[in-house]
Protein backbone atom coordinates (compact mmCIF):
# COMPACT_ATOMS: atom_id res chain seq x y z
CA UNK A 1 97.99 156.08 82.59
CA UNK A 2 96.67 159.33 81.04
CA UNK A 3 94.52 158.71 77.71
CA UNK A 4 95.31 161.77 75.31
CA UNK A 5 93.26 162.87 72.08
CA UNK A 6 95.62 160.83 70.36
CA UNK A 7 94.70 157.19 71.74
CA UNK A 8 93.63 154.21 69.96
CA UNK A 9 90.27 153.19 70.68
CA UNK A 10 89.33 149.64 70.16
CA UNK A 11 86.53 147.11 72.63
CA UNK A 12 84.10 144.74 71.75
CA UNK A 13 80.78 144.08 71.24
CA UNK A 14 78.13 141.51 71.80
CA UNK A 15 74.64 141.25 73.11
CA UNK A 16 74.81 141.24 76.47
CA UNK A 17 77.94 142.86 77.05
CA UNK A 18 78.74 143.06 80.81
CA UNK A 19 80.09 139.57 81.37
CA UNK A 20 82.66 140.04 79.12
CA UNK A 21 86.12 139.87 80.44
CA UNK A 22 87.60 141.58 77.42
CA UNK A 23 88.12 144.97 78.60
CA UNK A 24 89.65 143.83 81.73
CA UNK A 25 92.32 141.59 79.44
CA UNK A 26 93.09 144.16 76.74
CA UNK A 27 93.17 146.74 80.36
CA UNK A 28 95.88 145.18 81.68
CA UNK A 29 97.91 144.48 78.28
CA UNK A 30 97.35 148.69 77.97
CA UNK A 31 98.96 149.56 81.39
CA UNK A 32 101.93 146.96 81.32
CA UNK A 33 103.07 148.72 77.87
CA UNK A 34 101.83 152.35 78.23
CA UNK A 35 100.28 152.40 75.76
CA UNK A 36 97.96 155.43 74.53
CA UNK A 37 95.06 153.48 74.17
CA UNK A 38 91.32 152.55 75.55
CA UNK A 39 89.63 149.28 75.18
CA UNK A 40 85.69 149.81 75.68
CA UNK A 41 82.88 147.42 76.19
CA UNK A 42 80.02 148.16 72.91
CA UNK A 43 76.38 146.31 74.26
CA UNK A 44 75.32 146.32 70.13
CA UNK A 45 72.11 143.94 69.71
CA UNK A 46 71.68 141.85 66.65
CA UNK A 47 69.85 144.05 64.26
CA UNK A 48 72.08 146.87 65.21
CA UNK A 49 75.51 144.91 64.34
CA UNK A 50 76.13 145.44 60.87
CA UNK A 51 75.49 149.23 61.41
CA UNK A 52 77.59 149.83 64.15
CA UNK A 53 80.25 147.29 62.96
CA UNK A 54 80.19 149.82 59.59
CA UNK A 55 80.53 153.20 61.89
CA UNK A 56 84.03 151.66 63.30
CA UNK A 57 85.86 153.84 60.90
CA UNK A 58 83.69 157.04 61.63
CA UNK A 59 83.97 156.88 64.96
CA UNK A 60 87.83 156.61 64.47
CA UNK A 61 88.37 153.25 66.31
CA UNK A 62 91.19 151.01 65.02
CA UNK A 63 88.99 147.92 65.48
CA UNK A 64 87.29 145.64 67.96
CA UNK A 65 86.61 141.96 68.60
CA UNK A 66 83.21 140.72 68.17
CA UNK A 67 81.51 138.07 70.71
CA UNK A 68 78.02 136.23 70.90
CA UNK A 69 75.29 136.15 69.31
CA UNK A 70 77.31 138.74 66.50
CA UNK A 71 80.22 136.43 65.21
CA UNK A 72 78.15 135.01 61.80
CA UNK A 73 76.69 138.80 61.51
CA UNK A 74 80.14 140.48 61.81
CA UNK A 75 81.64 137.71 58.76
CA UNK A 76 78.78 139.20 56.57
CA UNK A 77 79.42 142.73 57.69
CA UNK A 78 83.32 143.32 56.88
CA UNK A 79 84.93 144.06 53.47
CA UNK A 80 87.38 141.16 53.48
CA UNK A 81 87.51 138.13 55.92
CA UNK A 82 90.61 135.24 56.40
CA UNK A 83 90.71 132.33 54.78
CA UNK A 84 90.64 131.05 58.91
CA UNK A 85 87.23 132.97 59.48
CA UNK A 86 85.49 131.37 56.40
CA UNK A 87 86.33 128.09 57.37
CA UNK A 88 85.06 128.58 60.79
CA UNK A 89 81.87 130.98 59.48
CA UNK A 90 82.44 133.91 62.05
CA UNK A 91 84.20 136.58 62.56
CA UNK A 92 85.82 137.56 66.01
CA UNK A 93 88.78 139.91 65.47
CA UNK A 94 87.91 143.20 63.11
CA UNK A 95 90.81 145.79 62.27
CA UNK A 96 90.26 149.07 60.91
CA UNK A 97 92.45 149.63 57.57
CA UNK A 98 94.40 153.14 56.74
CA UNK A 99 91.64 153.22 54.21
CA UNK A 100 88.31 152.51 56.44
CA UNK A 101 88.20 148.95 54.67
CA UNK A 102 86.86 146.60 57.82
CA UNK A 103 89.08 143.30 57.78
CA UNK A 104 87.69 140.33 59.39
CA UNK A 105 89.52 137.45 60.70
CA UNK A 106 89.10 134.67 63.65
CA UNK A 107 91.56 133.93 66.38
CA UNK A 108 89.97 131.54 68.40
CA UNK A 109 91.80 128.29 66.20
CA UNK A 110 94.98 130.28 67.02
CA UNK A 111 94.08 130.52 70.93
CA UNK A 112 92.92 127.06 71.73
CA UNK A 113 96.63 126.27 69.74
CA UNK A 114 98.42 128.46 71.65
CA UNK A 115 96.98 127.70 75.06
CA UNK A 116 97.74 123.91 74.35
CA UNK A 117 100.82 124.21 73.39
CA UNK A 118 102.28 126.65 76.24
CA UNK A 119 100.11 124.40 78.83
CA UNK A 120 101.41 121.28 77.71
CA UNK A 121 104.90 121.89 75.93
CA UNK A 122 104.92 118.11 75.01
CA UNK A 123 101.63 118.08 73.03
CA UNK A 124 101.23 117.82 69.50
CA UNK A 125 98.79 117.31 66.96
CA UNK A 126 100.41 115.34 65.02
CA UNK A 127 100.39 112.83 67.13
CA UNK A 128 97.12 111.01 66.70
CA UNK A 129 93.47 111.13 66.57
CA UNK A 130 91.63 113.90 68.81
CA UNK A 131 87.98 113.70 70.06
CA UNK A 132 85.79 117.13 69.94
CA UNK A 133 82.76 116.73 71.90
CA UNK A 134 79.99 119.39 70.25
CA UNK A 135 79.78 121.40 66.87
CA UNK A 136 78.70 124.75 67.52
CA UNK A 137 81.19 128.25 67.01
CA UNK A 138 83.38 126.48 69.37
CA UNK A 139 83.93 123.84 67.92
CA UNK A 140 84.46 124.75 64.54
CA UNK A 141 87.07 126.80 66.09
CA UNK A 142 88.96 123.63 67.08
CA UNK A 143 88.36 121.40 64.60
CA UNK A 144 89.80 123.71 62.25
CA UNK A 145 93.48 124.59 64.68
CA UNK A 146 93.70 120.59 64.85
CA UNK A 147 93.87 119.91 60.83
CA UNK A 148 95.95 123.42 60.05
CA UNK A 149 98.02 121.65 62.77
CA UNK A 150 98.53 118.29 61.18
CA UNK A 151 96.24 116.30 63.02
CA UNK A 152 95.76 112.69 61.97
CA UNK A 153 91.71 112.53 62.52
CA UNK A 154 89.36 114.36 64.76
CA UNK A 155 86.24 112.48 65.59
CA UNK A 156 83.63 114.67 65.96
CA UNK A 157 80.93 113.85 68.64
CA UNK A 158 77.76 115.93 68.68
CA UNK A 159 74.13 115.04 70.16
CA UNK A 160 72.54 116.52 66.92
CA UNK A 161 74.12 114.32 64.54
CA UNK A 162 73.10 116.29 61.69
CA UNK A 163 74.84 119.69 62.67
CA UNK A 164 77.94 117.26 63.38
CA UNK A 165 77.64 116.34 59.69
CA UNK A 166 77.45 119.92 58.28
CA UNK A 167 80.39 121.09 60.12
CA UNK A 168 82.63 118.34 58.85
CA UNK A 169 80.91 118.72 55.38
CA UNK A 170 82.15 122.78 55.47
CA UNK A 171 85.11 122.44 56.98
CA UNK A 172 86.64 119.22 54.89
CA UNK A 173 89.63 117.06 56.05
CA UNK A 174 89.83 114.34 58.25
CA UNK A 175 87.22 114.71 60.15
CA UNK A 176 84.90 111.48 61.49
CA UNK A 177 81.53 112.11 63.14
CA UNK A 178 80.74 109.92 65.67
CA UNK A 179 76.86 109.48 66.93
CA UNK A 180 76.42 110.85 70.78
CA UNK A 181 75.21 107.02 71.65
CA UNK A 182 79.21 106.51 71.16
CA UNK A 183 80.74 108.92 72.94
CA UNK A 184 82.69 106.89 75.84
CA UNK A 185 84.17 104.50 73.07
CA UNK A 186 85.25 107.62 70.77
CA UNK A 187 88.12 108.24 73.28
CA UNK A 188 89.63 104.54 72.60
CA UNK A 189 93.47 105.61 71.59
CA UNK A 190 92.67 109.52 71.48
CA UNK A 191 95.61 111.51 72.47
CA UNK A 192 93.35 114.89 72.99
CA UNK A 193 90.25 115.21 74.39
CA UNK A 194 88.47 118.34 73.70
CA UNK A 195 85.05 119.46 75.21
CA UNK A 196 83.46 122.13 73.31
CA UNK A 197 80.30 122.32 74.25
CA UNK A 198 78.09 123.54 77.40
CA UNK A 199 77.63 120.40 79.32
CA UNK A 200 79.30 120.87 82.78
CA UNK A 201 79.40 124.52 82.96
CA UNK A 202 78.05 126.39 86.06
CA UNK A 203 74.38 126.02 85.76
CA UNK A 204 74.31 123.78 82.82
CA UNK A 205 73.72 119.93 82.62
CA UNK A 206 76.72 117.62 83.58
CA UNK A 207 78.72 115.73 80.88
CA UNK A 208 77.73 112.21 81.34
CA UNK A 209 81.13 110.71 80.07
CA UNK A 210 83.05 107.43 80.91
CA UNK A 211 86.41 107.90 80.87
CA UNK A 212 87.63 104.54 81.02
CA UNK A 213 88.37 104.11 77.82
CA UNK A 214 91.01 107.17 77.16
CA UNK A 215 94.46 106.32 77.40
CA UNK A 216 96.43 107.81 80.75
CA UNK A 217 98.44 110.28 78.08
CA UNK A 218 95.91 111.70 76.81
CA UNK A 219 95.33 115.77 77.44
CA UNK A 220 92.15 116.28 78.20
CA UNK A 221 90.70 120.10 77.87
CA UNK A 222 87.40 121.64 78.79
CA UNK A 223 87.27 125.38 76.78
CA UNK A 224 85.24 126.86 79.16
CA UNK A 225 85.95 128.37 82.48
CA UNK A 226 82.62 129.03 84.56
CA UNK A 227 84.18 126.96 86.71
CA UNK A 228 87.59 126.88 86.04
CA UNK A 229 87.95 123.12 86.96
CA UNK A 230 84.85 121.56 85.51
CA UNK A 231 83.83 118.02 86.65
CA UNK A 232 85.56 116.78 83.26
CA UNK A 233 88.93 117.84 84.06
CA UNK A 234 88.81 116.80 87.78
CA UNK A 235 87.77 113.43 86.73
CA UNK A 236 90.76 113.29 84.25
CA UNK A 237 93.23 114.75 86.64
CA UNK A 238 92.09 111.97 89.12
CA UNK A 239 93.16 109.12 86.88
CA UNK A 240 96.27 110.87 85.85
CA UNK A 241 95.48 112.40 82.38
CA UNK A 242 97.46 115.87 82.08
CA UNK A 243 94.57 118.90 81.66
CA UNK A 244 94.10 122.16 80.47
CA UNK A 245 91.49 124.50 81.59
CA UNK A 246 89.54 127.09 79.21
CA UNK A 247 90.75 130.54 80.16
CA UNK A 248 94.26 130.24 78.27
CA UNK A 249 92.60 129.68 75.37
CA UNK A 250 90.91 133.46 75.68
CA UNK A 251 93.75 134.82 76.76
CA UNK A 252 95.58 133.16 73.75
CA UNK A 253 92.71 134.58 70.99
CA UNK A 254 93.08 138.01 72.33
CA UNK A 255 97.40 138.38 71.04
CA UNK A 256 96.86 139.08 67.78
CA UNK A 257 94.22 141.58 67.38
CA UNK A 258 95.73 143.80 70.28
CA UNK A 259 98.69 143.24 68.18
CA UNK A 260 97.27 144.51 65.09
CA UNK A 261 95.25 147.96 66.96
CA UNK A 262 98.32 148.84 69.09
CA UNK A 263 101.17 147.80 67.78
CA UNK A 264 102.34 145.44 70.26
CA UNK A 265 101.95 141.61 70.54
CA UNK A 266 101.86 141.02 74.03
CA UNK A 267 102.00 137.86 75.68
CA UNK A 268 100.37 135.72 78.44
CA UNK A 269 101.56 135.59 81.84
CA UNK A 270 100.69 134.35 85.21
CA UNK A 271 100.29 137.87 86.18
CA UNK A 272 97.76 138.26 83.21
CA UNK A 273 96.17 134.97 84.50
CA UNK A 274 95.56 136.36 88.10
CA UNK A 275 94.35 139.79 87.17
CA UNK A 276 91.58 138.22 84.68
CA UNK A 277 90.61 135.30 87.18
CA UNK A 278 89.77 137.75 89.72
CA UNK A 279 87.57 139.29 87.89
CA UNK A 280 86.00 135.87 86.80
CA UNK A 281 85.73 135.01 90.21
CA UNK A 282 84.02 137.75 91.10
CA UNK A 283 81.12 136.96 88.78
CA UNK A 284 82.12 140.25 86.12
């Protein structure tokens, strides 16, 4: 596809940079609708975000997406920010307004939803009480898509009990934190099983975690997806419990600000899925 002087630039930034599978996802989305567009990878340290997260307008792009360690700094940076970004604290989605206003917003609750929900057409959060294991960015992320979503209770299991505290204390609702000590009984009658944190990625600790007591419906889902099958969703597979792996959920998060910068909500599709995870697997 030919880029002409016209396109819409938009791309992401974060500190490093080069992992990111972004520019590979928003690529793809570019070619399938022909769209007169690029999607560019920004490597924009810390002390440098709020700068370069101002020059967006200058530099004529019609927004970007924002990734680690800048998501808090971007939420401080724009002119306006969702109601769904407060709650969480960060910012991941930026659009450019007609009038260079920078307008903040976080799409991560919508695309751990979304990737639920077109995983596992039957689930729904209304339907009980769901465990989140950790309370970082993450987390936040999905406590806050479980309560929009009607859930009954989330039990929130951290192994800092104190950050567990402040994230139920700023996001409000229904949410009970449970000390680490009790993670394997947390899962007693839990229809969702949700592990946000780094335990059982590649190169990180394992997630020492009974399963025995979580009931055979629940969906268990692991958010991250260095590997895509972690040792949590194997071992709930095994015993029957219907899983979801982590790379819908980016895919998901990514809709609505392409949306917004080019016009066009596209959607997720295996072909999507297969053109990302070979990148993934590829290490880049």
């Amino acid at each position: 596809m030919t880029i002409t002087g016209n396109a819409k630039v938009a791309g992401v930034m974060g500190w490093p940079i080069g992992h990111s599978l972004s520019p590979r996802l928003h690529g793809f989305w570019l070619d399938v609708h022909g769209i007169d567009g690029a999607y560019v990878p920004m490597a924009v340290a810390p002390d440098g975000a709020r700068e370069a997260l101002r020059a967006l307008p200058r530099l004529g792009f019609v927004g970007c997406n924002v990734t680690v360690p800048l998501k808090e700094l971007a939420l401080e940076a724009v002119d306006e920010a969702s109601d769904t970004a407060r709650r969480i604290g960060a910012v991941n989605t930026v659009a450019v307004g007609d009038d260079g206003r920078l307008m903040g917003d976080n799409t991560d609750a919508f695309g751990f939803r979304a990737n639920l929900e077109a995983a596992a057409a039957d689930w729904r959060a209304a339907d009980g009480v769901h465990v989140v294991l950790g309370a970082g960015g993450a987390a936040r992320a999905v406590v806050v898509a479980l309560l929009d979503a009607g859930a009954a209770t989330v039990r929130l299991v951290n192994r800092t009990r104190a950050r567990a505290d402040a994230l139920a204390r700023d996001i409000g609702g229904r949410v009970e934190v449970i000390d680490w000590d009790g993670r394997d009984g947390a899962l007693n009658d839990a229809a969702t099983l949700v592990n946000t944190t780094t335990l059982g990625m590649a190169g990180k600790e394992p997630l020492a975690l009974s399963l025995e007591a979580l009931p055979p419906q629940a969906l268990v889902n692991d958010i991250v997806y260095a590997p895509l099958e972690t040792d949590l969703l194997a071992r709930a597979a095994a015993r029957g419990n219907p899983v979801v792996d982590g790379l819908g959920m980016l895919l998901h998060q990514a809709r609505p600000g392409f949306g917004r910068w080019f016009g066009v909500l596209p959607e997720v599709t295996p072909a999507l899925r297969a053109f990302v995870l070979e990148s993934a697997s590829a290490g880049g």
